[in-house]
Protein backbone atom coordinates (compact mmCIF):
# COMPACT_ATOMS: atom_id res chain seq x y z
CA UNK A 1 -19.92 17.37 -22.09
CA UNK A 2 -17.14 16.66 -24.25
CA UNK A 3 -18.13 16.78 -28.07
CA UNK A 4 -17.17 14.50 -31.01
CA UNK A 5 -16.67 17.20 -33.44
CA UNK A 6 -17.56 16.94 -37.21
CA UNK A 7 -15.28 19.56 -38.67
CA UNK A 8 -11.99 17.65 -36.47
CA UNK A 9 -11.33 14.91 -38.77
CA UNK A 10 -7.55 14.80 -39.10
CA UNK A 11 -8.36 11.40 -36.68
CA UNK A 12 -11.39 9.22 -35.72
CA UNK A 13 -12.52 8.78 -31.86
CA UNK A 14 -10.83 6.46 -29.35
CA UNK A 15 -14.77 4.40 -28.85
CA UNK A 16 -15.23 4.27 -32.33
CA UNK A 17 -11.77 2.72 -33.43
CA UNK A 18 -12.05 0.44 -30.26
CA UNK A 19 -15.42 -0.69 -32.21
CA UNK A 20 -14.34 -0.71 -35.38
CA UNK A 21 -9.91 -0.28 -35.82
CA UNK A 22 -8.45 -1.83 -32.86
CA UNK A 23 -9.50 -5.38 -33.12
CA UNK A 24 -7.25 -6.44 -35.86
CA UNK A 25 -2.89 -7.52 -34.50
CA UNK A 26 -1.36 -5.08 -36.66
CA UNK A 27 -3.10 -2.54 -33.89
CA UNK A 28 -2.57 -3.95 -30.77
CA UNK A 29 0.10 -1.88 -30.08
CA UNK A 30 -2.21 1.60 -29.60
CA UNK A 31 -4.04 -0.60 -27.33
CA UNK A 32 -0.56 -1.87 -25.42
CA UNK A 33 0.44 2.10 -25.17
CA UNK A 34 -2.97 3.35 -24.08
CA UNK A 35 -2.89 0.24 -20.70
CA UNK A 36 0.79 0.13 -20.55
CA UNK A 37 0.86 4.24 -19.35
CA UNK A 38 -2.67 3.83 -17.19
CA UNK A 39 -1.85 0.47 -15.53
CA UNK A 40 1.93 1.68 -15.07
CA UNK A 41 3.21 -1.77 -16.36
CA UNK A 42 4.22 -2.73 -19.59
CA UNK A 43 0.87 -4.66 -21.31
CA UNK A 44 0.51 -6.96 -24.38
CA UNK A 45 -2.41 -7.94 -26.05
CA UNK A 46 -2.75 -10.81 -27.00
CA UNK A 47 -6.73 -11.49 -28.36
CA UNK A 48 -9.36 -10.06 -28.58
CA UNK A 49 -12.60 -11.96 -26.98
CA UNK A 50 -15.87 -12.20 -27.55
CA UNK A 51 -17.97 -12.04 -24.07
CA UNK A 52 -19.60 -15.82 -24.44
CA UNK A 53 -22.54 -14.98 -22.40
CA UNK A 54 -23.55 -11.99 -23.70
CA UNK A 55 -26.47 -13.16 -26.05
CA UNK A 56 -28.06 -15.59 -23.99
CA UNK A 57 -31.12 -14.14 -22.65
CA UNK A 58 -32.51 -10.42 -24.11
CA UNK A 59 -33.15 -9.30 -20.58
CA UNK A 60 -29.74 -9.61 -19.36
CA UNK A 61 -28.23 -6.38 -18.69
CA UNK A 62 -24.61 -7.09 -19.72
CA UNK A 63 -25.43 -6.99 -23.62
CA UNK A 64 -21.94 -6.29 -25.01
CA UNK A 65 -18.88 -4.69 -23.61
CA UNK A 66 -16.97 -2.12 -25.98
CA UNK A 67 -13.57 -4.12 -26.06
CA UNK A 68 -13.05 -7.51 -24.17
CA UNK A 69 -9.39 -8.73 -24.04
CA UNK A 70 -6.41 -10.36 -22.64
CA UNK A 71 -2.69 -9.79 -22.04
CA UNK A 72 0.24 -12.23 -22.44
CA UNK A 73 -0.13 -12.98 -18.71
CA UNK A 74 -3.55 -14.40 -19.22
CA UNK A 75 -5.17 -11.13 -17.29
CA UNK A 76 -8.52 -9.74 -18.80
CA UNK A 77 -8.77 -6.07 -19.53
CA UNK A 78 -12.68 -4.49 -19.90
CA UNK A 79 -12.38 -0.96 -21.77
CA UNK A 80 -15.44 0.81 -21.84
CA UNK A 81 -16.85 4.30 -22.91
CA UNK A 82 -19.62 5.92 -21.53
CA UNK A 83 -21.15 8.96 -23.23
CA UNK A 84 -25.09 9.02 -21.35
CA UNK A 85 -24.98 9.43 -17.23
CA UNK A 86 -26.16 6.49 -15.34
CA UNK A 87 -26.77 6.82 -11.84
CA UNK A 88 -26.40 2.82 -11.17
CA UNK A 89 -22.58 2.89 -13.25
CA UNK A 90 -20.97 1.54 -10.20
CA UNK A 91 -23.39 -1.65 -9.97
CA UNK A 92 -23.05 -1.68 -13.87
CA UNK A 93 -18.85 -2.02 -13.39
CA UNK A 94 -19.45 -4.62 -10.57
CA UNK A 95 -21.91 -6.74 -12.31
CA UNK A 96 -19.60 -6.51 -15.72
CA UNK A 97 -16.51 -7.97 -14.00
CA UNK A 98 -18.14 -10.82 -11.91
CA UNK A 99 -19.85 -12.28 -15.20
CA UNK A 100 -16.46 -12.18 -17.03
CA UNK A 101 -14.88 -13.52 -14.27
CA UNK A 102 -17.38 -16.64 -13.90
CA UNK A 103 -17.01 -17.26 -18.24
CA UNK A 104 -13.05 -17.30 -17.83
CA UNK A 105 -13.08 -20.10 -15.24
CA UNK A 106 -13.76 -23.81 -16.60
CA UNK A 107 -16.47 -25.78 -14.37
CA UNK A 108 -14.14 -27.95 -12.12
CA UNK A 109 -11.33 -25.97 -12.20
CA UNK A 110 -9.32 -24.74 -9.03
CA UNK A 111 -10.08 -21.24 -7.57
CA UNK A 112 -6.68 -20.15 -7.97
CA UNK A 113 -7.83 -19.87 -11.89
CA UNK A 114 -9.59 -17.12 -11.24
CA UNK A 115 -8.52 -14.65 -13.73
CA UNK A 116 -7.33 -10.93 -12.69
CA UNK A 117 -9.76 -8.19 -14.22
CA UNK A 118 -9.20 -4.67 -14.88
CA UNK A 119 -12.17 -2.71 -15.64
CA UNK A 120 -11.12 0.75 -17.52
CA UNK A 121 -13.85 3.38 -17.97
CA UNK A 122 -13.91 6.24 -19.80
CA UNK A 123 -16.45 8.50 -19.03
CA UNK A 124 -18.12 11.35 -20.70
CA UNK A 125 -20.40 12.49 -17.98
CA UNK A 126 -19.70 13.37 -14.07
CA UNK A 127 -20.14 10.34 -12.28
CA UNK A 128 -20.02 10.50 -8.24
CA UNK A 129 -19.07 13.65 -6.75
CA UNK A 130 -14.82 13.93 -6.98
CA UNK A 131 -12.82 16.45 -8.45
CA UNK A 132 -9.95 14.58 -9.78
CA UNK A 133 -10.42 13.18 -13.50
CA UNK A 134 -8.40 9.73 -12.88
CA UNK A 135 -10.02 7.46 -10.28
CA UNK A 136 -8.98 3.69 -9.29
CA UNK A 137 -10.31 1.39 -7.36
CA UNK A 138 -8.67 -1.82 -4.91
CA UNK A 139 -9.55 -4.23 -3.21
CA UNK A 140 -7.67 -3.92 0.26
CA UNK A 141 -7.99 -5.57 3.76
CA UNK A 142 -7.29 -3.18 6.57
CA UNK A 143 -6.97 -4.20 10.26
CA UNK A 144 -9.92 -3.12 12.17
CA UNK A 145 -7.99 -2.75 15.48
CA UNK A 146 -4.07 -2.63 14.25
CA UNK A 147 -4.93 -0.82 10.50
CA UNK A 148 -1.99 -3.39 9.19
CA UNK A 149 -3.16 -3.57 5.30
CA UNK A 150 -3.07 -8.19 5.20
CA UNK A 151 -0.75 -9.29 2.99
CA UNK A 152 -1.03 -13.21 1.07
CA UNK A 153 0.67 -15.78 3.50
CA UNK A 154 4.26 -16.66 2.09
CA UNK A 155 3.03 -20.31 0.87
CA UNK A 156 0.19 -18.01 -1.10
CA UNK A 157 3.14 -15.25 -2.83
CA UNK A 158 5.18 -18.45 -3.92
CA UNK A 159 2.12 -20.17 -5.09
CA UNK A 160 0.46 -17.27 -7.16
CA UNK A 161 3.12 -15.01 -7.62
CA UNK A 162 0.99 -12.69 -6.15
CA UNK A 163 1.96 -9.95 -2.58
CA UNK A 164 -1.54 -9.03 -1.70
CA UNK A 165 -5.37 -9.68 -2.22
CA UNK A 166 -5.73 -6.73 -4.48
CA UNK A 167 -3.51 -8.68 -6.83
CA UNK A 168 -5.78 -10.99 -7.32
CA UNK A 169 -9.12 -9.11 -6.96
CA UNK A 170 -10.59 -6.71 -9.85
CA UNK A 171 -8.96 -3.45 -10.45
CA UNK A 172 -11.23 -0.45 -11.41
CA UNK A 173 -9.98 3.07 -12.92
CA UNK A 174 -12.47 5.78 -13.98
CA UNK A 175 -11.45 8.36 -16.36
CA UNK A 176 -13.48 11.48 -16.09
CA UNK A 177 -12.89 12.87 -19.39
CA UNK A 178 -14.54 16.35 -18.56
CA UNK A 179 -12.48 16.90 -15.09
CA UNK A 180 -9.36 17.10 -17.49
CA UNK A 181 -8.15 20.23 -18.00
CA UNK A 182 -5.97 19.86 -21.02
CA UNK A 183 -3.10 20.63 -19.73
CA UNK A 184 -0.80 17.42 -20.07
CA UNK A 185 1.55 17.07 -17.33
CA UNK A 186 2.71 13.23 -18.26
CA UNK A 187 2.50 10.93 -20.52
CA UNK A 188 -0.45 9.73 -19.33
CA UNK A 189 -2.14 13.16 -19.72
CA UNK A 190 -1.32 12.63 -23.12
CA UNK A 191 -3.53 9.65 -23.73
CA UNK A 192 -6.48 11.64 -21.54
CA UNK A 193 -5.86 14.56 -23.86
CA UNK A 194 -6.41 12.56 -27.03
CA UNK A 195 -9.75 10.68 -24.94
CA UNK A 196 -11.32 13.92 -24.54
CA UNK A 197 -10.17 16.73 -27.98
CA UNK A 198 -9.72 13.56 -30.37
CA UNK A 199 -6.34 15.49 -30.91
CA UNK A 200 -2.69 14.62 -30.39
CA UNK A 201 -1.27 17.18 -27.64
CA UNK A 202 2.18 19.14 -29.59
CA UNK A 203 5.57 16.41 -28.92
CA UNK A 204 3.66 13.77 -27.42
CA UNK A 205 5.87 10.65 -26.13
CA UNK A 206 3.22 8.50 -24.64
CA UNK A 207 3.66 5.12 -25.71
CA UNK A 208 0.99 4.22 -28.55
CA UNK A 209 0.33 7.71 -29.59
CA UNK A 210 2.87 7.48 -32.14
CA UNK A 211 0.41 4.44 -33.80
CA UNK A 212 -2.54 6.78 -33.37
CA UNK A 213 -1.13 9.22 -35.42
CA UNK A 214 -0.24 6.89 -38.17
CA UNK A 215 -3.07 4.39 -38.15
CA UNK A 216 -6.31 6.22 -36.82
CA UNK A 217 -6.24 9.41 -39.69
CA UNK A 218 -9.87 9.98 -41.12
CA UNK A 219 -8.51 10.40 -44.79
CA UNK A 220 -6.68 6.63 -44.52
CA UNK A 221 -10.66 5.11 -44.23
CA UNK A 222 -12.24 4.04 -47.50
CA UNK A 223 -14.79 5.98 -48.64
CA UNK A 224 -17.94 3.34 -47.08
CA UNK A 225 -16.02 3.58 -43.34
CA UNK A 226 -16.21 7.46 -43.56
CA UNK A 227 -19.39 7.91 -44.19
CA UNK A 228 -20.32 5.34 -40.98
CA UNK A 229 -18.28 7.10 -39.21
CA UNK A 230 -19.81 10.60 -39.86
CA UNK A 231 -23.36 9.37 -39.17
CA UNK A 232 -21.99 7.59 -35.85
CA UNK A 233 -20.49 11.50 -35.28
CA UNK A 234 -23.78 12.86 -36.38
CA UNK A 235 -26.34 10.27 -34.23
CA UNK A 236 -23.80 10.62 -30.90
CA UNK A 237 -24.18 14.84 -31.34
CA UNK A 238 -28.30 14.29 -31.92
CA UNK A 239 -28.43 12.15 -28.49
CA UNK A 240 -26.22 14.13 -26.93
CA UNK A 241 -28.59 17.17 -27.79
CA UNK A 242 -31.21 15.20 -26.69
CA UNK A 243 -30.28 14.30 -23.22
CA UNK A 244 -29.00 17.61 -22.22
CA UNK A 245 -32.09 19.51 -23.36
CA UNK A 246 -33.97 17.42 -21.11
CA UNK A 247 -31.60 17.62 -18.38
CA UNK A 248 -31.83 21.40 -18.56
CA UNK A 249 -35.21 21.11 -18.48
CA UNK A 250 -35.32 19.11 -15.49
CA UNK A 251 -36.73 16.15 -17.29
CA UNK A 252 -34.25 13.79 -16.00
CA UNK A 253 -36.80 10.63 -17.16
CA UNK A 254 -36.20 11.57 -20.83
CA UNK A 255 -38.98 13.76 -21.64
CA UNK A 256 -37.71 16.19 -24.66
CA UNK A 257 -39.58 18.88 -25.88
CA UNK A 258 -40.04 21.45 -29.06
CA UNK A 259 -38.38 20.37 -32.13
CA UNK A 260 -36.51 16.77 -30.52
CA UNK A 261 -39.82 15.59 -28.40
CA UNK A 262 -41.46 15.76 -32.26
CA UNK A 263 -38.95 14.23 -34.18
CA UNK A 264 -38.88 11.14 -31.46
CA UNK A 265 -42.73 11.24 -31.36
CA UNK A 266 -42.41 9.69 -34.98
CA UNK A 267 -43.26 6.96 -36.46
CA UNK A 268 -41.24 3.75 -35.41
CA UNK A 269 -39.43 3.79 -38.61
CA UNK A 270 -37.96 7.86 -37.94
CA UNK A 271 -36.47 6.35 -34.57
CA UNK A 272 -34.60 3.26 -35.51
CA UNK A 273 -31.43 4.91 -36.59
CA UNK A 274 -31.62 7.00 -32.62
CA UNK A 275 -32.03 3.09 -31.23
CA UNK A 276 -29.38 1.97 -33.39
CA UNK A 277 -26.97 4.78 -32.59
CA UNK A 278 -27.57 4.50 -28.43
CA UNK A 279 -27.75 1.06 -28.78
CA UNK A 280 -23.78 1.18 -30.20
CA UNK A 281 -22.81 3.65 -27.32
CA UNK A 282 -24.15 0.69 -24.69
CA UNK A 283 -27.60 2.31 -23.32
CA UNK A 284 -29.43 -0.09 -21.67
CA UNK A 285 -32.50 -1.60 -23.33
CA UNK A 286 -34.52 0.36 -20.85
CA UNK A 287 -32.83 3.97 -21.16
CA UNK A 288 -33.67 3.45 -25.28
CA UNK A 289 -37.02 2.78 -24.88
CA UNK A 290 -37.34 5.59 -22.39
CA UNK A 291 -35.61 8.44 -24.32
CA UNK A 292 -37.31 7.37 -27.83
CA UNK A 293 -40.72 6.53 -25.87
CA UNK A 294 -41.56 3.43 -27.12
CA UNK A 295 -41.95 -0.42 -25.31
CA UNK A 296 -38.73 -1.99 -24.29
CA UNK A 297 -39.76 -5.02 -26.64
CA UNK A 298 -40.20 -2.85 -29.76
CA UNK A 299 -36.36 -1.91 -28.89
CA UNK A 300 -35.75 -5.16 -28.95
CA UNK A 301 -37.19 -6.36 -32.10
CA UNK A 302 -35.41 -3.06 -33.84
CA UNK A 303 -32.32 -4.34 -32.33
CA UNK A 304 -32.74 -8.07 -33.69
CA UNK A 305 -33.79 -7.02 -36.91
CA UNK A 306 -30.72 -4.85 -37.46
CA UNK A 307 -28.48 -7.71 -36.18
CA UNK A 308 -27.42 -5.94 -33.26
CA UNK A 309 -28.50 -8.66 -31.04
């Protein structure tokens, strides 16, 4: 698994400034770079949203994505990062598309206002079986009989602007930060290079790299946002530690012995700042409660209480 080192801090991580940098205009354009060399097409930002639905009921599963935006063309763009392996990730992409999808659309309105998602992943943990470290998925129509690949009728490409059905359906792309073996071959490697050593590979050109160098430096934080951001660093290595001692242990449902099993054994109090931290890298409710071993609704109230839900 790919570590987020504490002794590399000539720049912060790509999930933490998506949390915490990239929200505000003047840094759109690391954003723009990053989609504009993954998507192949040149990408704007133009807001930042807020997933409405999100906090309406404390057992829904779609809590809060990482970033949530839209590009001049009115598309919506999901970027996520995943540290902890899920074995139901693919349901967890699905399920994170179709509810942005149905807030986007206005009750009443036409179909054809449908908005066009792209779901980007970045994942720190082998998910499927593959060997590649850049997966994306389409939605195509393939003859049964004839394998023709159905295109939009020609009253459809003038009406939506649009060739095929995969230009309108979601778009997914999976970025297996481990599979990468740092050797950059494009410009795109570049980006994946950054994703996974939190380092700029020597006379990068990928576009937004140049803003990553000059707006995501540790040293340019004030003094309150470097000290978050080294016990975000410090509670992402202690989880990490913590999964993949029980994984190596064959405890796959969490169980962590020796020195971890008594340090989450603790009082309710010892644990909140281990909710709080896998709670900010998106672990479901359910995972929480099941690595720090305590009831799903005492997550929950942690949560609330810390004004993280």
């Amino acid at each position: 698994m790919c570590r987020l080192s504490m002794a590399s801090r000539t720049l912060v991580s790509f999930d933490w400034a998506i949390k915490k940098l990239l929200r505000q205009k003047a840094s759109f354009g690391i954003l723009n770079g990053f989609l504009s060399e993954l998507l192949f097409q040149d990408i704007n930002i133009s807001e930042i949203l807020e997933s409405e639905g999100n906090q309406e009921d404390e057992d829904d599963k779609f809590n809060r994505l990482d970033l949530l935006c839209t590009n001049t063309q009115g598309e919506l763009i999901i970027i996520e990062v995943q540290f902890y392996e899920e074995s139901d990730y693919f349901h967890r992409c699905l399920y994170a598309t179709s509810k942005v999808i149905t807030e986007y659309i206005t009750r009443g309105q036409a179909y054809q206002h449908v908005k066009k998602v792209y779901s980007i992943n970045i994942l720190y943990f082998d998910l499927g079986h593959g060997k590649d470290y850049l997966y994306k998925g389409v939605i195509d129509f393939r003859g049964m009989h004839q394998d023709d690949k159905l295109e939009l009728s020609e009253n459809q490409k003038q009406k939506f602007g649009k060739t095929f059905p995969a230009d309108i359906f979601p778009e997914y792309y999976l970025i297996k930060v481990n599979n990468f073996d740092d050797v950059a071959k494009s410009t795109l490697d570049e980006w994946i290079y950054f994703l996974k050593n939190t380092e700029l590979p020597q006379n990068f050109t990928a576009q937004g790299l140049a803003q990553v160098a000059s707006q995501l430096k540790y040293d340019n934080m004030d003094t309150a946002s470097k000290q978050k951001y080294d016990h975000y660093l410090k509670e992402v290595r202690i989880s990490q530690d913590m999964l993949e001692t029980a994984k190596s242990k064959g405890k796959i449902e969490g169980k962590i012995e020796g020195k971890i099993e008594g340090k989450i054994e603790g009082k309710i109090e010892e644990k909140t700042e281990m909710i709080l931290a896998l709670s900010e890298d998106m672990l479901p409710i359910s995972q929480i409660a099941k690595y720090v071993r305590i009831p799903e609704q005492e997550v929950i109230r942690i949560l609330k209480d810390h004004g993280k839900m």
